[in-house]
Protein backbone atom coordinates (compact mmCIF):
# COMPACT_ATOMS: atom_id res chain seq x y z
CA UNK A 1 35.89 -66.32 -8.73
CA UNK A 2 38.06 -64.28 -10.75
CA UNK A 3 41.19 -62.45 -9.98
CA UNK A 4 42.28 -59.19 -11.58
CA UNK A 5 44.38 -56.18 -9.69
CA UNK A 6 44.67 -53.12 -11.47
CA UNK A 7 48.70 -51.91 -11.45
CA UNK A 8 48.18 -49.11 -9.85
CA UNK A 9 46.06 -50.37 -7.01
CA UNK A 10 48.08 -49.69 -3.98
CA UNK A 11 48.31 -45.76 -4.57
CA UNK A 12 43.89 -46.49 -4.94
CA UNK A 13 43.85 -48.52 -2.12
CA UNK A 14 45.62 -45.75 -0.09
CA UNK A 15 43.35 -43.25 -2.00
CA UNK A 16 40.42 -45.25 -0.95
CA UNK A 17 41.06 -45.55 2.84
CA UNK A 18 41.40 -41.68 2.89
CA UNK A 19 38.14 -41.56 0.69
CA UNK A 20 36.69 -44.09 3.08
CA UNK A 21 37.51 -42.04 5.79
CA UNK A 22 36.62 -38.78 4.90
CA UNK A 23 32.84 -39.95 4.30
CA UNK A 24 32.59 -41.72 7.55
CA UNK A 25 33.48 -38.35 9.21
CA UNK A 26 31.12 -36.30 7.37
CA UNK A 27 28.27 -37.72 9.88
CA UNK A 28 29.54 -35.69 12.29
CA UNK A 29 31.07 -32.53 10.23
CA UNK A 30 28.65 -29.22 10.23
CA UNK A 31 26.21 -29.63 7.92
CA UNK A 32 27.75 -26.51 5.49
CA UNK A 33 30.90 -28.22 5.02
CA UNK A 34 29.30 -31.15 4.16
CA UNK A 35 27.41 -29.49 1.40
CA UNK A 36 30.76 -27.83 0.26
CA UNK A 37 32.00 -30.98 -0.03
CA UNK A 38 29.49 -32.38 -1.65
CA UNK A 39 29.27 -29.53 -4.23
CA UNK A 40 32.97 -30.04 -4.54
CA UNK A 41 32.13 -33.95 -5.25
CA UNK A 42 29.95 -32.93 -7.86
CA UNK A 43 32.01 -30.56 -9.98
CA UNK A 44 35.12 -32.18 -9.95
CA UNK A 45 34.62 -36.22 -9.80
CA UNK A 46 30.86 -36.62 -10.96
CA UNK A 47 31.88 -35.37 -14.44
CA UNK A 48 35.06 -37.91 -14.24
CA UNK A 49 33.21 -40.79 -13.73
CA UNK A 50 30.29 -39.78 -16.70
CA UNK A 51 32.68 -39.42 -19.09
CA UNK A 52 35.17 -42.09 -18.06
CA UNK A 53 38.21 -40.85 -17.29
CA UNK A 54 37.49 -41.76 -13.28
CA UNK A 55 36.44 -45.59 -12.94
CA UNK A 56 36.27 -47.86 -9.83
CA UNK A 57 39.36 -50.48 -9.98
CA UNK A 58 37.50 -53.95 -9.75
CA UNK A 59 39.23 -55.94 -7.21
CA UNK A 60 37.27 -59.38 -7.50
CA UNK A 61 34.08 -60.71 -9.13
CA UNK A 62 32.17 -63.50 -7.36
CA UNK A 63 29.26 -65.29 -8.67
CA UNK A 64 25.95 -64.44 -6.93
CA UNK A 65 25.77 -68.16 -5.39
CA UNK A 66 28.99 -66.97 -3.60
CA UNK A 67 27.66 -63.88 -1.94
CA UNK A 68 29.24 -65.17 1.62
CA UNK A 69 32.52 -66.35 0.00
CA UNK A 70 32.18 -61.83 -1.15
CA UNK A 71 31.16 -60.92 2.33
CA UNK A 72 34.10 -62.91 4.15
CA UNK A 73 36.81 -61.12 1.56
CA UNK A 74 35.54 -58.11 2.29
CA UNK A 75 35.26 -58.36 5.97
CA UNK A 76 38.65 -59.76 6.18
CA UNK A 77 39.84 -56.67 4.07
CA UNK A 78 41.58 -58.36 1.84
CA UNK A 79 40.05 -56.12 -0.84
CA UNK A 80 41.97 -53.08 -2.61
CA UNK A 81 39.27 -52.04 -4.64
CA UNK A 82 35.96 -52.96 -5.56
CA UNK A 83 33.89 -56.32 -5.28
CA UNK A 84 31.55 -57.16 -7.36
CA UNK A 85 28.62 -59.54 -6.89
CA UNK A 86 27.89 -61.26 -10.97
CA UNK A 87 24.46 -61.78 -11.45
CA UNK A 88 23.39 -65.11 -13.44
């Protein structure tokens, strides 16, 4: 397992419960303000992440063989950013 927190991961972690929660309500927004946001998505973040300057902070790497040691972390919410299952 390895440990790294990004410095700024609070403010993300904040950012990400917001994030978190505005998708979860879009199931039951109308479906045009869905696409807006959507089409808002795409022209302001998509092109962030292509070219780098938005990336996902990386909260913890397991190994594969420790999928349910991942699950349990993230189920407990002890993440603040994203976990990542390494692959052999």
């Amino acid at each position: 397992m390895t440990d790294h927190i990004d410095p700024v991961a609070a403010t993300a972690a904040i950012e990400s419960s917001y994030r978190k929660y505005l998708l979860t309500t879009m199931r039951t927004n109308d479906p045009a303000i869905n696409e807006a946001i959507t089409r808002g998505f795409e022209a302001e973040v998509w092109p962030k992440l292509i070219d780098g300057r938005l990336r996902p902070i990386i909260d913890i790497a397991f190994p594969i063989a420790e999928a349910q040691a991942a699950h349990e972390y993230v189920r407990e919410d002890r993440n603040i950013g994203k976990v990542i299952l390494e692959m052999p």
